[in-house]
C-alpha atoms as a PDB file:
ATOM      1  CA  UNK A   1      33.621 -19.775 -45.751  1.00  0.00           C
ATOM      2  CA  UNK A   2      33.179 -23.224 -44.977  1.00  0.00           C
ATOM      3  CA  UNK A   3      36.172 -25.945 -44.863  1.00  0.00           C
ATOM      4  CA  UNK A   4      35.879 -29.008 -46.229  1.00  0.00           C
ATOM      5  CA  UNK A   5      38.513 -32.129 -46.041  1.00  0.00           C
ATOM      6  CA  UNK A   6      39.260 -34.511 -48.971  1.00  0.00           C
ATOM      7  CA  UNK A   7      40.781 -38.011 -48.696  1.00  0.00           C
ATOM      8  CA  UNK A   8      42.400 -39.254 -51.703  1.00  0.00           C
ATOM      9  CA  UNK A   9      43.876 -42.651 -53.768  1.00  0.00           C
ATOM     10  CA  UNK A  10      45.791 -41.569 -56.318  1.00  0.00           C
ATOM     11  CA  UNK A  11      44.358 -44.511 -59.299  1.00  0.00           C
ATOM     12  CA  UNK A  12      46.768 -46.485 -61.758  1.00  0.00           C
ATOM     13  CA  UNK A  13      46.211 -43.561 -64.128  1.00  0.00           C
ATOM     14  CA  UNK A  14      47.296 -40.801 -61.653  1.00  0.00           C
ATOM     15  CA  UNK A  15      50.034 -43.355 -60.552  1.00  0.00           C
ATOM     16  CA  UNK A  16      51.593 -43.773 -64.255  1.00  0.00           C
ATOM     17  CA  UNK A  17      51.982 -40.165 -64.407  1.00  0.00           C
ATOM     18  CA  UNK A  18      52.782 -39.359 -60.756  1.00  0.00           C
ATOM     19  CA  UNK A  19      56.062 -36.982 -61.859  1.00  0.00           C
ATOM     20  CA  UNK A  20      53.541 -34.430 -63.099  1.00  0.00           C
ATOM     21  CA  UNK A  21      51.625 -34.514 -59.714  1.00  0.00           C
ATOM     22  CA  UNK A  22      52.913 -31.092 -58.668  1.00  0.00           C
ATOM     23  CA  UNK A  23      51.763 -29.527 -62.024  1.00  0.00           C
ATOM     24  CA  UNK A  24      48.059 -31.370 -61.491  1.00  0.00           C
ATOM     25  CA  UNK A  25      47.864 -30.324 -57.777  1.00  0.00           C
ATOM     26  CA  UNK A  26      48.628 -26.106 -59.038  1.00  0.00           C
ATOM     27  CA  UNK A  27      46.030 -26.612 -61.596  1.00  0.00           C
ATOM     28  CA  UNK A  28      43.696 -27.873 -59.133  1.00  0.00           C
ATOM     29  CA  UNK A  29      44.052 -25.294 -56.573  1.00  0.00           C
ATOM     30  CA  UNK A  30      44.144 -22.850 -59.874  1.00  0.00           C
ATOM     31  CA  UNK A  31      40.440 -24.259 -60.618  1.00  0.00           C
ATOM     32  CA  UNK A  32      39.230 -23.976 -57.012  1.00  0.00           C
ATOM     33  CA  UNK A  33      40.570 -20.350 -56.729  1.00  0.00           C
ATOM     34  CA  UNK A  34      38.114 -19.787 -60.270  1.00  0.00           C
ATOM     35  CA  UNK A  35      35.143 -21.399 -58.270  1.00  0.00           C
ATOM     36  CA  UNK A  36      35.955 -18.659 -55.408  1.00  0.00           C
ATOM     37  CA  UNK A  37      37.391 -20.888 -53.060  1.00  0.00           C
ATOM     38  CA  UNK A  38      40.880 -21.731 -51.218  1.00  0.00           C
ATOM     39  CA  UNK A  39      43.110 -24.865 -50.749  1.00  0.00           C
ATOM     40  CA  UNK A  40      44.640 -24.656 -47.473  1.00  0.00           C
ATOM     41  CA  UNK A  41      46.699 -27.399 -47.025  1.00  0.00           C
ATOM     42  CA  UNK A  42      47.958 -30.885 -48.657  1.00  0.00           C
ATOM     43  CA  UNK A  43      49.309 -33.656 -47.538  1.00  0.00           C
ATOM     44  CA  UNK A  44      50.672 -37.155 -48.859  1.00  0.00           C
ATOM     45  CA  UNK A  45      50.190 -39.556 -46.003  1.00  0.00           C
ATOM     46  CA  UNK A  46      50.851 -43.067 -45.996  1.00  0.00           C
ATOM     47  CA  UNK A  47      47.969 -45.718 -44.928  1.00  0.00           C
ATOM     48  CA  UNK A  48      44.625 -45.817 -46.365  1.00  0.00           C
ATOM     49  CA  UNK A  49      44.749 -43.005 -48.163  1.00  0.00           C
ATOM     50  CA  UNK A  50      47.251 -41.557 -50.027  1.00  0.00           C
ATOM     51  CA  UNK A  51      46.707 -37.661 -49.733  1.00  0.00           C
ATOM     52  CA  UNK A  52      45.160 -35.434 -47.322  1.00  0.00           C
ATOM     53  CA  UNK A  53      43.624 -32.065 -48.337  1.00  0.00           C
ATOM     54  CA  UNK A  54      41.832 -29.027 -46.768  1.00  0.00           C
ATOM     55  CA  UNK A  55      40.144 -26.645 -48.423  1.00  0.00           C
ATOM     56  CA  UNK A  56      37.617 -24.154 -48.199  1.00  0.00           C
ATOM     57  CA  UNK A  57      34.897 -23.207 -50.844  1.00  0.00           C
ATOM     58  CA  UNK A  58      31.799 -20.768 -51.189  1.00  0.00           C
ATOM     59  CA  UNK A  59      28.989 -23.688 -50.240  1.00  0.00           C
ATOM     60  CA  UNK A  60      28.665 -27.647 -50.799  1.00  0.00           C
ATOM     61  CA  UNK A  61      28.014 -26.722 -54.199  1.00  0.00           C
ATOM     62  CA  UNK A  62      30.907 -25.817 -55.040  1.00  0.00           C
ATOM     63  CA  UNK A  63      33.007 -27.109 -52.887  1.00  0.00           C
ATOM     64  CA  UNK A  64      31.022 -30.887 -54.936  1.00  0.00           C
ATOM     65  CA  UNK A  65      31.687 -29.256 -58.072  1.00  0.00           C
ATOM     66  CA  UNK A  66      35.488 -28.864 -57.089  1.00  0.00           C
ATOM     67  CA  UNK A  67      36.072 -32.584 -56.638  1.00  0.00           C
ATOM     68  CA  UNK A  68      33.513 -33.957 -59.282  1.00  0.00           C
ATOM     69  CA  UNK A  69      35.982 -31.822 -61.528  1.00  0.00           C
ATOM     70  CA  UNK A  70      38.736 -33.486 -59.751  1.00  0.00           C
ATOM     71  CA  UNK A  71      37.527 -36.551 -60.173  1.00  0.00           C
ATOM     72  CA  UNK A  72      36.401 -36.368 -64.255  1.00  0.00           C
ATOM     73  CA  UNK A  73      40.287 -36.055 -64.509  1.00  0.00           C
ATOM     74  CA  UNK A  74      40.413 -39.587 -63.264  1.00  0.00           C
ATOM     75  CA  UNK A  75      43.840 -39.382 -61.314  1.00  0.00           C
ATOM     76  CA  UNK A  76      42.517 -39.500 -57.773  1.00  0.00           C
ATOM     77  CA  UNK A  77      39.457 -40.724 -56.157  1.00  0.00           C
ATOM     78  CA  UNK A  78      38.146 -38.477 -53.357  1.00  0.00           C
ATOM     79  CA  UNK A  79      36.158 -38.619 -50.482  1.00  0.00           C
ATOM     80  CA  UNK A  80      34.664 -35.452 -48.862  1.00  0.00           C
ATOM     81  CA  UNK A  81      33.911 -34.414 -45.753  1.00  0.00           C
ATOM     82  CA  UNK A  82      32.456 -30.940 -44.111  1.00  0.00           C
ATOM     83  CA  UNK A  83      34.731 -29.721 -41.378  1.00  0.00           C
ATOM     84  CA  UNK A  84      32.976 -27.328 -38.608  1.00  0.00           C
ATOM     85  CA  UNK A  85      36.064 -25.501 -36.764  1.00  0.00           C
ATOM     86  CA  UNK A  86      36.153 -25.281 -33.071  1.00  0.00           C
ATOM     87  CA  UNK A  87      34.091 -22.170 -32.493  1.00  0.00           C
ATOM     88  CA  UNK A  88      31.204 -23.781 -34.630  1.00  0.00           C
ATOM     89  CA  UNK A  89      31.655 -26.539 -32.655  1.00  0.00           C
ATOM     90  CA  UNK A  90      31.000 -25.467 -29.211  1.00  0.00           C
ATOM     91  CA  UNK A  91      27.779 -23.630 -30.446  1.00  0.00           C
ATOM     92  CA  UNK A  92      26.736 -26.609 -31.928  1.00  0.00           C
ATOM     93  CA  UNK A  93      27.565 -28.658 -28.233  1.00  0.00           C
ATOM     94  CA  UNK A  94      26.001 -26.060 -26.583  1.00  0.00           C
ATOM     95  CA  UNK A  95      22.973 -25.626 -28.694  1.00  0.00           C
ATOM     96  CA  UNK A  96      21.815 -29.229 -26.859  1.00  0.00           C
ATOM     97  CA  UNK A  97      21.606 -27.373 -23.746  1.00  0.00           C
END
Protein backbone atom coordinates (compact mmCIF):
# COMPACT_ATOMS: atom_id res chain seq x y z
CA UNK A 1 0.00 0.00 0.00
CA UNK A 2 1.49 3.14 -0.79
CA UNK A 3 2.68 5.86 1.96
CA UNK A 4 2.04 9.15 1.63
CA UNK A 5 3.34 12.23 3.99
CA UNK A 6 1.20 15.28 4.94
CA UNK A 7 2.51 18.66 6.16
CA UNK A 8 0.15 20.66 8.07
CA UNK A 9 -0.82 24.51 9.56
CA UNK A 10 -3.25 24.15 11.87
CA UNK A 11 -5.63 27.67 10.64
CA UNK A 12 -7.18 30.28 13.20
CA UNK A 13 -10.22 28.00 13.18
CA UNK A 14 -8.34 24.76 14.12
CA UNK A 15 -6.28 27.07 16.50
CA UNK A 16 -9.51 28.44 18.50
CA UNK A 17 -10.45 24.99 19.16
CA UNK A 18 -7.01 23.35 19.53
CA UNK A 19 -8.15 21.44 23.09
CA UNK A 20 -10.31 19.17 20.94
CA UNK A 21 -7.32 18.36 18.59
CA UNK A 22 -6.93 14.84 19.97
CA UNK A 23 -10.69 14.09 19.39
CA UNK A 24 -10.29 15.61 15.53
CA UNK A 25 -7.00 13.68 14.92
CA UNK A 26 -9.09 9.93 16.14
CA UNK A 27 -11.81 10.95 13.88
CA UNK A 28 -9.48 11.48 11.15
CA UNK A 29 -7.58 8.37 11.35
CA UNK A 30 -11.31 6.81 12.05
CA UNK A 31 -12.24 8.22 8.39
CA UNK A 32 -9.01 7.02 6.74
CA UNK A 33 -9.40 3.49 8.28
CA UNK A 34 -13.29 3.71 6.36
CA UNK A 35 -11.43 4.67 3.05
CA UNK A 36 -9.20 1.35 3.67
CA UNK A 37 -6.21 3.00 4.62
CA UNK A 38 -3.73 3.50 7.76
CA UNK A 39 -2.22 6.51 9.68
CA UNK A 40 1.10 5.56 10.77
CA UNK A 41 2.48 8.19 12.55
CA UNK A 42 1.91 12.01 13.76
CA UNK A 43 3.84 14.48 14.75
CA UNK A 44 3.59 18.24 16.02
CA UNK A 45 6.83 19.86 14.99
CA UNK A 46 7.76 23.28 15.40
CA UNK A 47 8.99 25.49 12.22
CA UNK A 48 7.14 25.81 9.09
CA UNK A 49 4.77 23.52 9.66
CA UNK A 50 3.01 22.67 12.48
CA UNK A 51 2.29 18.80 12.18
CA UNK A 52 3.86 15.99 10.49
CA UNK A 53 1.87 12.92 9.35
CA UNK A 54 2.40 9.52 7.59
CA UNK A 55 0.00 7.55 6.31
CA UNK A 56 -0.74 4.99 3.96
CA UNK A 57 -3.90 4.61 1.69
CA UNK A 58 -5.26 2.22 -1.15
CA UNK A 59 -4.07 4.71 -4.26
CA UNK A 60 -3.72 8.67 -4.79
CA UNK A 61 -7.30 8.58 -4.92
CA UNK A 62 -7.90 8.01 -1.89
CA UNK A 63 -5.22 8.82 -0.19
CA UNK A 64 -6.59 12.90 -2.15
CA UNK A 65 -9.89 12.11 -0.96
CA UNK A 66 -8.48 11.64 2.70
CA UNK A 67 -7.09 15.15 2.95
CA UNK A 68 -9.68 17.03 0.67
CA UNK A 69 -11.98 15.60 3.56
CA UNK A 70 -9.48 16.89 5.93
CA UNK A 71 -9.34 19.91 4.57
CA UNK A 72 -13.47 20.69 4.01
CA UNK A 73 -13.22 20.59 7.91
CA UNK A 74 -11.18 23.72 7.62
CA UNK A 75 -8.85 23.17 10.76
CA UNK A 76 -5.61 22.38 8.97
CA UNK A 77 -4.22 23.05 5.65
CA UNK A 78 -2.25 20.15 4.14
CA UNK A 79 0.26 19.51 1.78
CA UNK A 80 0.85 15.99 0.32
CA UNK A 81 3.49 14.20 -0.76
CA UNK A 82 4.03 10.38 -2.17
CA UNK A 83 6.71 8.62 -0.20
CA UNK A 84 8.55 5.56 -2.13
CA UNK A 85 10.34 3.46 0.81
CA UNK A 86 13.85 2.35 0.43
CA UNK A 87 13.37 -0.88 -1.46
CA UNK A 88 11.28 1.09 -4.15
CA UNK A 89 13.89 3.30 -4.16
CA UNK A 90 16.85 1.40 -5.19
CA UNK A 91 14.76 -0.20 -8.08
CA UNK A 92 13.89 3.00 -9.13
CA UNK A 93 18.04 4.12 -8.95
CA UNK A 94 18.79 1.15 -10.52
CA UNK A 95 16.21 1.12 -13.21
CA UNK A 96 18.66 4.13 -14.85
CA UNK A 97 21.18 1.56 -15.34
Amino acid sequence: MPTYVMLANWTDQGLRAIADGPRRLDGAKKTLEEMGGHFRELYMTMGEFDLVGIYDAPDDAVAARFILLLGQLGNVRTRSMKAFPEEAYRKIVDSLR
